[in-house]
PDBML (XML) file of the C-alpha atoms, coordinates in Angstrom:
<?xml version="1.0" encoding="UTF-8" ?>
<PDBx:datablock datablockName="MODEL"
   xmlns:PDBx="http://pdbml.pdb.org/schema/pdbx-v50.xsd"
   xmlns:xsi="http://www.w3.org/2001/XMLSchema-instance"
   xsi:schemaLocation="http://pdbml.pdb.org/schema/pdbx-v50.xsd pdbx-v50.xsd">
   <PDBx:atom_siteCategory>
      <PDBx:atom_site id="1">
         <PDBx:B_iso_or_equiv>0.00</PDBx:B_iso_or_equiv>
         <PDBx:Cartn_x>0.000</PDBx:Cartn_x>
         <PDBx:Cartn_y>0.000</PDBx:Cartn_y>
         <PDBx:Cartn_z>0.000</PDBx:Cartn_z>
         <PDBx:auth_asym_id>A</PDBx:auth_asym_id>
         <PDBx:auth_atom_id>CA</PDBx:auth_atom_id>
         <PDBx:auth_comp_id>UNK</PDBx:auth_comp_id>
         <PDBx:auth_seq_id>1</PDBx:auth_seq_id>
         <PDBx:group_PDB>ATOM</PDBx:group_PDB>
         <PDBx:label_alt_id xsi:nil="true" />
         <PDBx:label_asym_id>A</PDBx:label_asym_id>
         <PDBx:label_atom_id>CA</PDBx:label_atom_id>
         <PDBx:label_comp_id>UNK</PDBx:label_comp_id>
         <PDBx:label_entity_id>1</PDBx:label_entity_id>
         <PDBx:label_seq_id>1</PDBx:label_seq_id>
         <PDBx:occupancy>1.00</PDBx:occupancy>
         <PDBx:pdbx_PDB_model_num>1</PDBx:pdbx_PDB_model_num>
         <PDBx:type_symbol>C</PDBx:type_symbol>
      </PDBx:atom_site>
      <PDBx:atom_site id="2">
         <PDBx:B_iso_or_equiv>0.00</PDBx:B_iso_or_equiv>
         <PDBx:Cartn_x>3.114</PDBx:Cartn_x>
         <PDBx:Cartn_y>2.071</PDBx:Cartn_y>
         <PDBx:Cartn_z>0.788</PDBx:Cartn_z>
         <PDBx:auth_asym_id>A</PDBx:auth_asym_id>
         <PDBx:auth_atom_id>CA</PDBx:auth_atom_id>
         <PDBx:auth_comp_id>UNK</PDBx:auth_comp_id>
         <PDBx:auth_seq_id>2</PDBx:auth_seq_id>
         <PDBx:group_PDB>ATOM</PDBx:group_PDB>
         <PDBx:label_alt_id xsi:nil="true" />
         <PDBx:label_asym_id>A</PDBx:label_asym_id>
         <PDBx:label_atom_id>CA</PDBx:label_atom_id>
         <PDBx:label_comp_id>UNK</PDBx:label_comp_id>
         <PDBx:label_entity_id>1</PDBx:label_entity_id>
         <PDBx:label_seq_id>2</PDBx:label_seq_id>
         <PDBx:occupancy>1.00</PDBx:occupancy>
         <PDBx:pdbx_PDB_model_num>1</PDBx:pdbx_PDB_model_num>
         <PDBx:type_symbol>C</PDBx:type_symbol>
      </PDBx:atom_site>
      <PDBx:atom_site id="3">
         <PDBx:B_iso_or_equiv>0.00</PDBx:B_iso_or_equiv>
         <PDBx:Cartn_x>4.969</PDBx:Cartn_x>
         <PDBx:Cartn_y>0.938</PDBx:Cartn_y>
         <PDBx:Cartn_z>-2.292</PDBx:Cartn_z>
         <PDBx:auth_asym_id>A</PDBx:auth_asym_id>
         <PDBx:auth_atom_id>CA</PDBx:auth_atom_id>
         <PDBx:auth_comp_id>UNK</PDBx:auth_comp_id>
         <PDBx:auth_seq_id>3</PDBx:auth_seq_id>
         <PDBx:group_PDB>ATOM</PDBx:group_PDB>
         <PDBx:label_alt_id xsi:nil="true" />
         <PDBx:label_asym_id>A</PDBx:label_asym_id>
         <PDBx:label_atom_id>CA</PDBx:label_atom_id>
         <PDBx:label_comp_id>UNK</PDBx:label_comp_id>
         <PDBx:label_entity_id>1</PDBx:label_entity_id>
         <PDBx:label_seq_id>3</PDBx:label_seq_id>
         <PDBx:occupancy>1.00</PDBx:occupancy>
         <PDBx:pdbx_PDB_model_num>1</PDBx:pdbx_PDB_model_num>
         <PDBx:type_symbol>C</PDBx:type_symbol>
      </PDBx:atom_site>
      <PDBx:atom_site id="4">
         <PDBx:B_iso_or_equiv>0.00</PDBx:B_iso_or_equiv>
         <PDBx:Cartn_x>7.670</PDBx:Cartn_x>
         <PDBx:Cartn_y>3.055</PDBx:Cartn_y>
         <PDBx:Cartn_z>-3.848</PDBx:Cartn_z>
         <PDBx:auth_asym_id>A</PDBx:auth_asym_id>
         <PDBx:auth_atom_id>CA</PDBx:auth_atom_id>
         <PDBx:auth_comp_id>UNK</PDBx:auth_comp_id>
         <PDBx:auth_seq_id>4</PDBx:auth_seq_id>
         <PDBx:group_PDB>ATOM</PDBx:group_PDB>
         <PDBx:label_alt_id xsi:nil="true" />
         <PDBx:label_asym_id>A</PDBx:label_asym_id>
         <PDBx:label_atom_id>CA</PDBx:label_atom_id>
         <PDBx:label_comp_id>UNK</PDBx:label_comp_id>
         <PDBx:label_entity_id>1</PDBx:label_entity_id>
         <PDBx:label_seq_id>4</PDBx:label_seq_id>
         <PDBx:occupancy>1.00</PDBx:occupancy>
         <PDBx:pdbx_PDB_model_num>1</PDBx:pdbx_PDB_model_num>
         <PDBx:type_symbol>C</PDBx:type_symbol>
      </PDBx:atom_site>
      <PDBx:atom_site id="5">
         <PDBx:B_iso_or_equiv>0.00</PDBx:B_iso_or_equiv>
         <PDBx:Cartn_x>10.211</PDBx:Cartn_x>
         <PDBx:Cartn_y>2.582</PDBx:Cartn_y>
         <PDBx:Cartn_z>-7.004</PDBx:Cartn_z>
         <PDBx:auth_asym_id>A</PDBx:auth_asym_id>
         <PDBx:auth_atom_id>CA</PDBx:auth_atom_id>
         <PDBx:auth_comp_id>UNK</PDBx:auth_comp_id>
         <PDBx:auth_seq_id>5</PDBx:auth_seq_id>
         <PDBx:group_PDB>ATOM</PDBx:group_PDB>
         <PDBx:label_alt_id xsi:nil="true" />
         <PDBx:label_asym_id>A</PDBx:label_asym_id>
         <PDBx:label_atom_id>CA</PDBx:label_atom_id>
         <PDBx:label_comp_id>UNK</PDBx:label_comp_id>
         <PDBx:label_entity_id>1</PDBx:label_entity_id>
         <PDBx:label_seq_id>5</PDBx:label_seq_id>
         <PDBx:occupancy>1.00</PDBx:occupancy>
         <PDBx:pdbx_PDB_model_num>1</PDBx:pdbx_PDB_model_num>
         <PDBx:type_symbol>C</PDBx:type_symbol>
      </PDBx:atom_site>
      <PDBx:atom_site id="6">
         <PDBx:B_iso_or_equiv>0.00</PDBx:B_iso_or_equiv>
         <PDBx:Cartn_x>9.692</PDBx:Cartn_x>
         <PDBx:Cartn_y>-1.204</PDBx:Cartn_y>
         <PDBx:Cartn_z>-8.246</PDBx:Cartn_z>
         <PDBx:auth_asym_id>A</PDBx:auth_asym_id>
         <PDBx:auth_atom_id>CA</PDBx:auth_atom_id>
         <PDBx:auth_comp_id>UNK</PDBx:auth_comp_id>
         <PDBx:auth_seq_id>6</PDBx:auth_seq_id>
         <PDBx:group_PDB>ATOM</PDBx:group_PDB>
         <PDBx:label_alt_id xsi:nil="true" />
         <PDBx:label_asym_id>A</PDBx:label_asym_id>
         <PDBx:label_atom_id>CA</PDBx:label_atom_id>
         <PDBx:label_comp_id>UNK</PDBx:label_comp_id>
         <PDBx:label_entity_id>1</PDBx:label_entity_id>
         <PDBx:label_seq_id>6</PDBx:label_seq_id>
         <PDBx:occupancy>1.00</PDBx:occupancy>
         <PDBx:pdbx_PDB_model_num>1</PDBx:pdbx_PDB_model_num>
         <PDBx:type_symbol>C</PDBx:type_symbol>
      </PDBx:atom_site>
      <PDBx:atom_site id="7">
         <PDBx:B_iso_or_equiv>0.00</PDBx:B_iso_or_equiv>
         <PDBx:Cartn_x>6.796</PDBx:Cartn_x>
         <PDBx:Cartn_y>-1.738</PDBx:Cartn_y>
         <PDBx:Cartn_z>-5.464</PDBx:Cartn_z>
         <PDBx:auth_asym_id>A</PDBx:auth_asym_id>
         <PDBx:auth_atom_id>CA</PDBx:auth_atom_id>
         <PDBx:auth_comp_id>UNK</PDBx:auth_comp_id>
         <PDBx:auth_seq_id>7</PDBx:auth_seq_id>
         <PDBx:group_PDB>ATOM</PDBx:group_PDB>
         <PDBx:label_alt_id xsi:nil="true" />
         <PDBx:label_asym_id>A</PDBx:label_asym_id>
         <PDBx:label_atom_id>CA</PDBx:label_atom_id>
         <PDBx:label_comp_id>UNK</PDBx:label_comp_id>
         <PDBx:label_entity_id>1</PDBx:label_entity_id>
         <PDBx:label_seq_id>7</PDBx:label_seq_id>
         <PDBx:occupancy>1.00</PDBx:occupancy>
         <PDBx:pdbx_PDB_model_num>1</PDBx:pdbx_PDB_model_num>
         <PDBx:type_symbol>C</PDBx:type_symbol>
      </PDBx:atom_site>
      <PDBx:atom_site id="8">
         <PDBx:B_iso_or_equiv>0.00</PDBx:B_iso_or_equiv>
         <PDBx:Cartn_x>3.454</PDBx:Cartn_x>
         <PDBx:Cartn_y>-1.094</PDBx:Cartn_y>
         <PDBx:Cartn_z>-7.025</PDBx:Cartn_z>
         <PDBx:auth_asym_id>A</PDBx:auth_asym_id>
         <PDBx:auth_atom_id>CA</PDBx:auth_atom_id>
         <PDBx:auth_comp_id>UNK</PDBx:auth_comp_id>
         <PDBx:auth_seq_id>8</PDBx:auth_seq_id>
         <PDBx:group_PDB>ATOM</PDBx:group_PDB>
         <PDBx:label_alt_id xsi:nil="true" />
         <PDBx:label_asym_id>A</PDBx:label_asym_id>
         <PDBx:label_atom_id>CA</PDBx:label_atom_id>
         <PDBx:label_comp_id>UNK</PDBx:label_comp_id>
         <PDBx:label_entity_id>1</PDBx:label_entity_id>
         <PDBx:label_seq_id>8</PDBx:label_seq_id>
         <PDBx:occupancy>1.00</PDBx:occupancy>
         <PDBx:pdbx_PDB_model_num>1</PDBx:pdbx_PDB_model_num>
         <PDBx:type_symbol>C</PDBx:type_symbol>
      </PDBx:atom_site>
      <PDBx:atom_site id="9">
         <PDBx:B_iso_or_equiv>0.00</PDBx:B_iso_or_equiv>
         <PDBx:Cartn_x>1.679</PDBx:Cartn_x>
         <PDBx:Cartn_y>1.340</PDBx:Cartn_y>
         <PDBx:Cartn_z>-4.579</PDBx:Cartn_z>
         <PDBx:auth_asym_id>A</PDBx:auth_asym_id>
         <PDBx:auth_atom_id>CA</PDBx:auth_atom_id>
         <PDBx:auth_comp_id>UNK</PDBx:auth_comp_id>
         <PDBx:auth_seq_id>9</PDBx:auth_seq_id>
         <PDBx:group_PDB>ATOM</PDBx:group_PDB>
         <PDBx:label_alt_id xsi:nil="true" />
         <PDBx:label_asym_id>A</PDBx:label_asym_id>
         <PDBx:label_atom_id>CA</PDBx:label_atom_id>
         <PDBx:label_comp_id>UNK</PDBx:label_comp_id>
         <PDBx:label_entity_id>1</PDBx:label_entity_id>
         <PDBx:label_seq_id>9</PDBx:label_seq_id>
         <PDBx:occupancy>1.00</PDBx:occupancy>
         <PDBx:pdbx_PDB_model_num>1</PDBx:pdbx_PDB_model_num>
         <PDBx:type_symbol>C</PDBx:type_symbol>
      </PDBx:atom_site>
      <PDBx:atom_site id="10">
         <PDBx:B_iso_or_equiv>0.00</PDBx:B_iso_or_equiv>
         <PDBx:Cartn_x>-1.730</PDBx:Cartn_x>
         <PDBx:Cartn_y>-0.546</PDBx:Cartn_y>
         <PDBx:Cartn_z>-4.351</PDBx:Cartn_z>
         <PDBx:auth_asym_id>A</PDBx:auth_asym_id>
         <PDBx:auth_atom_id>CA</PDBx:auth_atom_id>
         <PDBx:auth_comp_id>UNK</PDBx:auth_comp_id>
         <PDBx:auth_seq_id>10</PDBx:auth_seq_id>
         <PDBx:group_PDB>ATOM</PDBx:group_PDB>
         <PDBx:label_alt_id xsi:nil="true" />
         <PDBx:label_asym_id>A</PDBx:label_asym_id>
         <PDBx:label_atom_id>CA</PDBx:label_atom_id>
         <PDBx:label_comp_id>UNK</PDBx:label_comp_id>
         <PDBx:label_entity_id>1</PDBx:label_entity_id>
         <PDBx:label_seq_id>10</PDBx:label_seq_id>
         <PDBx:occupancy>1.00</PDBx:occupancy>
         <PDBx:pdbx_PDB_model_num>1</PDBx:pdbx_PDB_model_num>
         <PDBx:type_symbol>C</PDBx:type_symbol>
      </PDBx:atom_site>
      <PDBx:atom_site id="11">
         <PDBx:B_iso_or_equiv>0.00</PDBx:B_iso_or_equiv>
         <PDBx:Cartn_x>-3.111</PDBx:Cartn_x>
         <PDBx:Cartn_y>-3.079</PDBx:Cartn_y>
         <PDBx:Cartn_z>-1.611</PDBx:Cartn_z>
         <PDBx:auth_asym_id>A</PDBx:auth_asym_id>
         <PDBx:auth_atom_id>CA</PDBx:auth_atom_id>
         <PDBx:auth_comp_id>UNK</PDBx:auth_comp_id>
         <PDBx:auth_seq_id>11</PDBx:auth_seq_id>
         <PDBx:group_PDB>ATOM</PDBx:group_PDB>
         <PDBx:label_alt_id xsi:nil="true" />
         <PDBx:label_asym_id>A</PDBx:label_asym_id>
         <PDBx:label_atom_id>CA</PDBx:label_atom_id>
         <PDBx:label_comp_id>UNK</PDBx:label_comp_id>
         <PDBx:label_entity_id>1</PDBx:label_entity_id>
         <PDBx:label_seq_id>11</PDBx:label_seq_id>
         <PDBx:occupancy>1.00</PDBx:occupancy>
         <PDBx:pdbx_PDB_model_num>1</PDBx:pdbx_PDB_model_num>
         <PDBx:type_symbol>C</PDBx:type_symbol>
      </PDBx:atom_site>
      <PDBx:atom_site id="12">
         <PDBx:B_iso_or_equiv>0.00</PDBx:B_iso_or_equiv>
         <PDBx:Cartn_x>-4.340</PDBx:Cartn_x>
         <PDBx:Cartn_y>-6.656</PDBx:Cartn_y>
         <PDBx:Cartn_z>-2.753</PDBx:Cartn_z>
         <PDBx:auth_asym_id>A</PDBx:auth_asym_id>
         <PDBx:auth_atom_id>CA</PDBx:auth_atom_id>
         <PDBx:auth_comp_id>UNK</PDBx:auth_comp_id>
         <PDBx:auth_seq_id>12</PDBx:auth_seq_id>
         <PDBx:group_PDB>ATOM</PDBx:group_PDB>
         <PDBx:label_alt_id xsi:nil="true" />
         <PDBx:label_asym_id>A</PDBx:label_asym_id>
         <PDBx:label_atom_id>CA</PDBx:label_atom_id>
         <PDBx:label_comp_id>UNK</PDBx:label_comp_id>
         <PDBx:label_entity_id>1</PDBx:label_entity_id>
         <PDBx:label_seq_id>12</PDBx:label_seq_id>
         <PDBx:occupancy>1.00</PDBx:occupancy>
         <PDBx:pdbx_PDB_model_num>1</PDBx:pdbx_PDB_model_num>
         <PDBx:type_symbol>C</PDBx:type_symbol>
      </PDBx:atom_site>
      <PDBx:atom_site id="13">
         <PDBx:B_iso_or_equiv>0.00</PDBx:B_iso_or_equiv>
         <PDBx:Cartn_x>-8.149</PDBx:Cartn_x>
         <PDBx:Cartn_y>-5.739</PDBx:Cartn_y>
         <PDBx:Cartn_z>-2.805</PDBx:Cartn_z>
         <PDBx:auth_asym_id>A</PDBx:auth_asym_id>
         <PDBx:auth_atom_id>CA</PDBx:auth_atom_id>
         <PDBx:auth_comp_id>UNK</PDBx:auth_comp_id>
         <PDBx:auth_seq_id>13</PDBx:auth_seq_id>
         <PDBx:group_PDB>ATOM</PDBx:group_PDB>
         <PDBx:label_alt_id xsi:nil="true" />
         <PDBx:label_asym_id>A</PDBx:label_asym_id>
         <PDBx:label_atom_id>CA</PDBx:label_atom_id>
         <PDBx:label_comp_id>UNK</PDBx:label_comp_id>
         <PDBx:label_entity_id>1</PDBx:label_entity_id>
         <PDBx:label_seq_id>13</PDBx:label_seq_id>
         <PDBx:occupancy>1.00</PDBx:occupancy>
         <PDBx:pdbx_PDB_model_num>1</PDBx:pdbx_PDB_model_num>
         <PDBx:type_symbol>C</PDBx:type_symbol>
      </PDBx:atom_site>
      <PDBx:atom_site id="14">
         <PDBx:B_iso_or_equiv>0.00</PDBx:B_iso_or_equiv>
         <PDBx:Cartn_x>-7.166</PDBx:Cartn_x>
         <PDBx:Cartn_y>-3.663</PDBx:Cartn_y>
         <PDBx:Cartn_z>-4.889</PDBx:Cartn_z>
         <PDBx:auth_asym_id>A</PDBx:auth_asym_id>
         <PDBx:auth_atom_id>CA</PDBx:auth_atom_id>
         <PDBx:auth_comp_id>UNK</PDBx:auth_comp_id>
         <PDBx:auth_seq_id>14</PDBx:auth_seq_id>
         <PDBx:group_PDB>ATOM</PDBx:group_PDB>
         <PDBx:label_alt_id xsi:nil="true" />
         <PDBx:label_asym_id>A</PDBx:label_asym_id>
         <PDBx:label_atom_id>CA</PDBx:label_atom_id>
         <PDBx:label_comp_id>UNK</PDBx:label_comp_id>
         <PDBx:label_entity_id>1</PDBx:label_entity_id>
         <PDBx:label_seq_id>14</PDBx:label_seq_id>
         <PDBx:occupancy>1.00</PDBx:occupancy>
         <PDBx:pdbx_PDB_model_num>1</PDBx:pdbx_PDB_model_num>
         <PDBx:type_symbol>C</PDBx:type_symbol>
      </PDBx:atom_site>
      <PDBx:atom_site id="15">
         <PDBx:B_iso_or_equiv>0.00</PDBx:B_iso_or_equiv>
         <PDBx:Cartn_x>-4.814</PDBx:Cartn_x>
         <PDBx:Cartn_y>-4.892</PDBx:Cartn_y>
         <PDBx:Cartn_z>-7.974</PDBx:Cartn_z>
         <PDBx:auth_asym_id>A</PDBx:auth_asym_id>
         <PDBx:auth_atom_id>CA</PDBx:auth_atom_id>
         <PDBx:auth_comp_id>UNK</PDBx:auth_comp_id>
         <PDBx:auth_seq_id>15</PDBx:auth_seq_id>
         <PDBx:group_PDB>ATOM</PDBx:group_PDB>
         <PDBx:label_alt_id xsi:nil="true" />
         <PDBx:label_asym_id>A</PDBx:label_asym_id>
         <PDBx:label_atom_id>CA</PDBx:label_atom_id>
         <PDBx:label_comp_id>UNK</PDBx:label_comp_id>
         <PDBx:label_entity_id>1</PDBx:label_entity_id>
         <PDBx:label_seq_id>15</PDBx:label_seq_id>
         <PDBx:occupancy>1.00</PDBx:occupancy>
         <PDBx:pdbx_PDB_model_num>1</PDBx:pdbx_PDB_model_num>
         <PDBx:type_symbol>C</PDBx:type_symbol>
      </PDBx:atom_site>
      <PDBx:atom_site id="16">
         <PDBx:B_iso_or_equiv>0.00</PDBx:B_iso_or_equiv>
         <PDBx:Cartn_x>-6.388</PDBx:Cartn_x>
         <PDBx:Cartn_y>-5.688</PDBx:Cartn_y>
         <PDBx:Cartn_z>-10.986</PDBx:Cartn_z>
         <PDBx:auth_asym_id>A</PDBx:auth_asym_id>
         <PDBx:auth_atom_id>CA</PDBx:auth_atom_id>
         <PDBx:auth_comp_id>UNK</PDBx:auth_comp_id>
         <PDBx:auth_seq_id>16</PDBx:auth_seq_id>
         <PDBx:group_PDB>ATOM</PDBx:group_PDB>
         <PDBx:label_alt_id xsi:nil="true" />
         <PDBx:label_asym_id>A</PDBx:label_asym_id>
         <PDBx:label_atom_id>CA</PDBx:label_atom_id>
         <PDBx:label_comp_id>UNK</PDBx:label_comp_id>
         <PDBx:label_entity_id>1</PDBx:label_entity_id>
         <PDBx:label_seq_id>16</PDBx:label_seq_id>
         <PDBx:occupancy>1.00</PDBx:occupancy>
         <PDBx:pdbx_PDB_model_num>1</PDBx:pdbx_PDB_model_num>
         <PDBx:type_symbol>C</PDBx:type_symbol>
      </PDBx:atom_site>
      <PDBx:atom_site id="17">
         <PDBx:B_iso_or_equiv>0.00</PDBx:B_iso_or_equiv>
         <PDBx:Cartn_x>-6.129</PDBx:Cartn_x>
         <PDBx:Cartn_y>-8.899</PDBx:Cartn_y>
         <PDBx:Cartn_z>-12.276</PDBx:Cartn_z>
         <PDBx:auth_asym_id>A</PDBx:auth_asym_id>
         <PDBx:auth_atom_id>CA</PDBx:auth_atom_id>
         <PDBx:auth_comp_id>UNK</PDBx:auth_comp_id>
         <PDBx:auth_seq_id>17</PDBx:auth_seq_id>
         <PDBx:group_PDB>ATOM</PDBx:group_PDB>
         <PDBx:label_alt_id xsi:nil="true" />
         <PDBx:label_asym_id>A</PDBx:label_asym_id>
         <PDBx:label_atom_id>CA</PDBx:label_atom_id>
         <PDBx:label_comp_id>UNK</PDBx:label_comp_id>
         <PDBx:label_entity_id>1</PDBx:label_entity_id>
         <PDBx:label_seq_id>17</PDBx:label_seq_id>
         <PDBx:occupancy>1.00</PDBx:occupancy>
         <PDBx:pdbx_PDB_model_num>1</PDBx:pdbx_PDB_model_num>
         <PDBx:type_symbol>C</PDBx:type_symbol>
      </PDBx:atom_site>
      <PDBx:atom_site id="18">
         <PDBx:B_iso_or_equiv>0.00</PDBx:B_iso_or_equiv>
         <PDBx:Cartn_x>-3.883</PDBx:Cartn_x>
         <PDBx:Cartn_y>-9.723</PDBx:Cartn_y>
         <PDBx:Cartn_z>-15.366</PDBx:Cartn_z>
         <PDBx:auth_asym_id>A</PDBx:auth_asym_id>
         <PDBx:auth_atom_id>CA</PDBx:auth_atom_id>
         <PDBx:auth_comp_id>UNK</PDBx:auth_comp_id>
         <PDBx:auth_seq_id>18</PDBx:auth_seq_id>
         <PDBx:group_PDB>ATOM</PDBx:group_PDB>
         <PDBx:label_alt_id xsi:nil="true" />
         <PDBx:label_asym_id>A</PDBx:label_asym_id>
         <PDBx:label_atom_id>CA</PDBx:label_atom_id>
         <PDBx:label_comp_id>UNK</PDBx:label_comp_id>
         <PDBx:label_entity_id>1</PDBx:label_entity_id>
         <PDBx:label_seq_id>18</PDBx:label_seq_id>
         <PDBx:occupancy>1.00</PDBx:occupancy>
         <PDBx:pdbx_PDB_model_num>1</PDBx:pdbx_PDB_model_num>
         <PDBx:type_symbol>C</PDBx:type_symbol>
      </PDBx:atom_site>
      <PDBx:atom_site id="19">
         <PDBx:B_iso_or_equiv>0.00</PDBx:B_iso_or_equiv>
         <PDBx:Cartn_x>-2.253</PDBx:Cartn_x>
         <PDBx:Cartn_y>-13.151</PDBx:Cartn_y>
         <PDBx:Cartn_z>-16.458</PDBx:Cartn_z>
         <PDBx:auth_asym_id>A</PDBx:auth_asym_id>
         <PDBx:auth_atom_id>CA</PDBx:auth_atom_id>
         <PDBx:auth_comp_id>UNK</PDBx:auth_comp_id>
         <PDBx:auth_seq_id>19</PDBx:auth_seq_id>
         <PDBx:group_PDB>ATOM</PDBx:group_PDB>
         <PDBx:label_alt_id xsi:nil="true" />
         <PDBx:label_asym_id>A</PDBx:label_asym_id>
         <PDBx:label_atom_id>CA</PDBx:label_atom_id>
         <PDBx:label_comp_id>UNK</PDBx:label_comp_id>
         <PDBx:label_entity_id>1</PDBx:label_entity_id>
         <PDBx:label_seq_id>19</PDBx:label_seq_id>
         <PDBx:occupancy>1.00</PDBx:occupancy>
         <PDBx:pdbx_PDB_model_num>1</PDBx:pdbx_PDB_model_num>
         <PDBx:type_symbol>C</PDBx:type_symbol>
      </PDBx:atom_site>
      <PDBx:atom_site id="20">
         <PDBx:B_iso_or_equiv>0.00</PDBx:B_iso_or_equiv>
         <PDBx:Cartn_x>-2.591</PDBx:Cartn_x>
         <PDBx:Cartn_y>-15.217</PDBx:Cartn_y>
         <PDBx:Cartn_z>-13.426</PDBx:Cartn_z>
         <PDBx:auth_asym_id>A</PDBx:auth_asym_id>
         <PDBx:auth_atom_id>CA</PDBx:auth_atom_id>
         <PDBx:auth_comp_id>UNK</PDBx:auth_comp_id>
         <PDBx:auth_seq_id>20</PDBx:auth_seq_id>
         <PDBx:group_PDB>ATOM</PDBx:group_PDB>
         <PDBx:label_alt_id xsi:nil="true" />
         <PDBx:label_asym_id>A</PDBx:label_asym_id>
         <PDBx:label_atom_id>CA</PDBx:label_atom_id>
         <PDBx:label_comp_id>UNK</PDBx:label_comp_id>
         <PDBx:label_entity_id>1</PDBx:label_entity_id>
         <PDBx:label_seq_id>20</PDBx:label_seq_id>
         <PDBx:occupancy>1.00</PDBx:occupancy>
         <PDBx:pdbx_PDB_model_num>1</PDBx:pdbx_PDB_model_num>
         <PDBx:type_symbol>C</PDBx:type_symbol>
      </PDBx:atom_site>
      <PDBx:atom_site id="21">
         <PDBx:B_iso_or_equiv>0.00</PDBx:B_iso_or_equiv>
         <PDBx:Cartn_x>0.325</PDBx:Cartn_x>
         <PDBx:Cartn_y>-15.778</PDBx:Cartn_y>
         <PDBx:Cartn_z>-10.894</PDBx:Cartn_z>
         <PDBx:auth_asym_id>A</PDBx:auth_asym_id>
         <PDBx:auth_atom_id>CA</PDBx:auth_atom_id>
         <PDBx:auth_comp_id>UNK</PDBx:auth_comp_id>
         <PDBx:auth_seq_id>21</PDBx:auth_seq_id>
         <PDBx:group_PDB>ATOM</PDBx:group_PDB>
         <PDBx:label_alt_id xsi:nil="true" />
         <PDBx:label_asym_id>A</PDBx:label_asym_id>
         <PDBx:label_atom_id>CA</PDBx:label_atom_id>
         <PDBx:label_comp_id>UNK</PDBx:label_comp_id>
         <PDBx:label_entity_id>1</PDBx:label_entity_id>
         <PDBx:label_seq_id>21</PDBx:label_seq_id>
         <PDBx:occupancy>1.00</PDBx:occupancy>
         <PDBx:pdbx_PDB_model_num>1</PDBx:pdbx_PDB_model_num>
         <PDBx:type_symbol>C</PDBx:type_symbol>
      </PDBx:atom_site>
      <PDBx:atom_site id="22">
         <PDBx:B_iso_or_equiv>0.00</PDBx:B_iso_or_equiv>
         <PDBx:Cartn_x>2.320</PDBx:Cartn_x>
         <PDBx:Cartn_y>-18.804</PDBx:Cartn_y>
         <PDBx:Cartn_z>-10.244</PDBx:Cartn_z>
         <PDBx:auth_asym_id>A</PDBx:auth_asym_id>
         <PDBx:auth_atom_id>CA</PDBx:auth_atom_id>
         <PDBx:auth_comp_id>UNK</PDBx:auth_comp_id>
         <PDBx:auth_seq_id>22</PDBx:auth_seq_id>
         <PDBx:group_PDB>ATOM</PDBx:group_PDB>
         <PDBx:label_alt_id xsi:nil="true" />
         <PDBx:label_asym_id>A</PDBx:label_asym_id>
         <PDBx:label_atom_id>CA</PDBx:label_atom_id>
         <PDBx:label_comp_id>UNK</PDBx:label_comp_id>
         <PDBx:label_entity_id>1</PDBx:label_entity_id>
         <PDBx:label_seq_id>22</PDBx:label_seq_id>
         <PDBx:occupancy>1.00</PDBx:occupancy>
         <PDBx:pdbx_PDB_model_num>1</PDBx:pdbx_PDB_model_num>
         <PDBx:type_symbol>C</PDBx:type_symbol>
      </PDBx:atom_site>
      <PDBx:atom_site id="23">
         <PDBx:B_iso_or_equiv>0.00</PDBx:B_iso_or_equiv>
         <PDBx:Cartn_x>2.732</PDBx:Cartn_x>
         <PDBx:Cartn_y>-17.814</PDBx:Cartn_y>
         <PDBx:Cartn_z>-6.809</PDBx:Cartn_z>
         <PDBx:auth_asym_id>A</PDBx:auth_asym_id>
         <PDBx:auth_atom_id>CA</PDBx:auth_atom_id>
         <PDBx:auth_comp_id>UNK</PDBx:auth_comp_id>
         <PDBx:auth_seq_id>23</PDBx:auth_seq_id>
         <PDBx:group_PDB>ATOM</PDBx:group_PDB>
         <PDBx:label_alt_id xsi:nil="true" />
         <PDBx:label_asym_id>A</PDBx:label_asym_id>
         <PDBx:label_atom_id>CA</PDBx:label_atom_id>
         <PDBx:label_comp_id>UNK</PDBx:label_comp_id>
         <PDBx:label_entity_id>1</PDBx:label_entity_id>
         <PDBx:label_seq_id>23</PDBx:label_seq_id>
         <PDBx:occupancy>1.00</PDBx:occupancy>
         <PDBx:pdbx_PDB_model_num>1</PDBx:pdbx_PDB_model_num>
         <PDBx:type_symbol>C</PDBx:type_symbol>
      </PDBx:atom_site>
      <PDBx:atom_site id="24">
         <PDBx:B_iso_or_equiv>0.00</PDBx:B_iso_or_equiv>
         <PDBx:Cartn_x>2.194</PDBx:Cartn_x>
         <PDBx:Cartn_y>-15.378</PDBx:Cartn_y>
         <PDBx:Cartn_z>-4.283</PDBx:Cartn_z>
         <PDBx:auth_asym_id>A</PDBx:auth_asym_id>
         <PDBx:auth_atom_id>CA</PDBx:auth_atom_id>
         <PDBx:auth_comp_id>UNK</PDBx:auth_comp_id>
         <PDBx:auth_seq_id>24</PDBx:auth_seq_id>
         <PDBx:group_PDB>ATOM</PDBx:group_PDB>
         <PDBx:label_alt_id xsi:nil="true" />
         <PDBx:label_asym_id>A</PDBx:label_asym_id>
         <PDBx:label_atom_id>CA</PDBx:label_atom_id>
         <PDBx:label_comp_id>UNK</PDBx:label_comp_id>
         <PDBx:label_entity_id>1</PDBx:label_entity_id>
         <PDBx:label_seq_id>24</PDBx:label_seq_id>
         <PDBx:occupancy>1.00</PDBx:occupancy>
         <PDBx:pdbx_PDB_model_num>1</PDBx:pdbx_PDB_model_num>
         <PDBx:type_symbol>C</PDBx:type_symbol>
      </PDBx:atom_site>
      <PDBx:atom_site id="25">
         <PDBx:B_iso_or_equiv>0.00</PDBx:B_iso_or_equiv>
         <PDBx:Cartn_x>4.699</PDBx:Cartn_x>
         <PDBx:Cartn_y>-14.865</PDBx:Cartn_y>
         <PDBx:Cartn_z>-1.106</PDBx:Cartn_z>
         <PDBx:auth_asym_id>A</PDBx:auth_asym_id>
         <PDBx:auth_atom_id>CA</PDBx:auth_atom_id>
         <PDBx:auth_comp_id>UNK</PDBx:auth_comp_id>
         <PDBx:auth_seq_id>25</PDBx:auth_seq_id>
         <PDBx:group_PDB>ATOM</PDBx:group_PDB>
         <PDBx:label_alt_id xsi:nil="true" />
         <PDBx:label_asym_id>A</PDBx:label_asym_id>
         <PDBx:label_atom_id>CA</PDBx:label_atom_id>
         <PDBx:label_comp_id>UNK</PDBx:label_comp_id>
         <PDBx:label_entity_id>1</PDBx:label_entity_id>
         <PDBx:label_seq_id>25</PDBx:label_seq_id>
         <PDBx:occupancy>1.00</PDBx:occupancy>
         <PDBx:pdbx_PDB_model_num>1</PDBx:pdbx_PDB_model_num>
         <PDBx:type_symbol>C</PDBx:type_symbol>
      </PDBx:atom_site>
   </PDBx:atom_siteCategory>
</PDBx:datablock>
């Protein structure tokens, strides 16, 4: 939610979907 630089500013509710992940940590 934070993010900065390479971190995508946006909280999980909230990132839109795209090609799904093979993992999440």
């Amino acid at each position: 939610p934070v993010g900065e630089g390479d971190v995508l500013p946006v909280p999980l509710l909230e990132l839109a979907p795209s090609e799904p992940f093979d993992a999440a940590v």
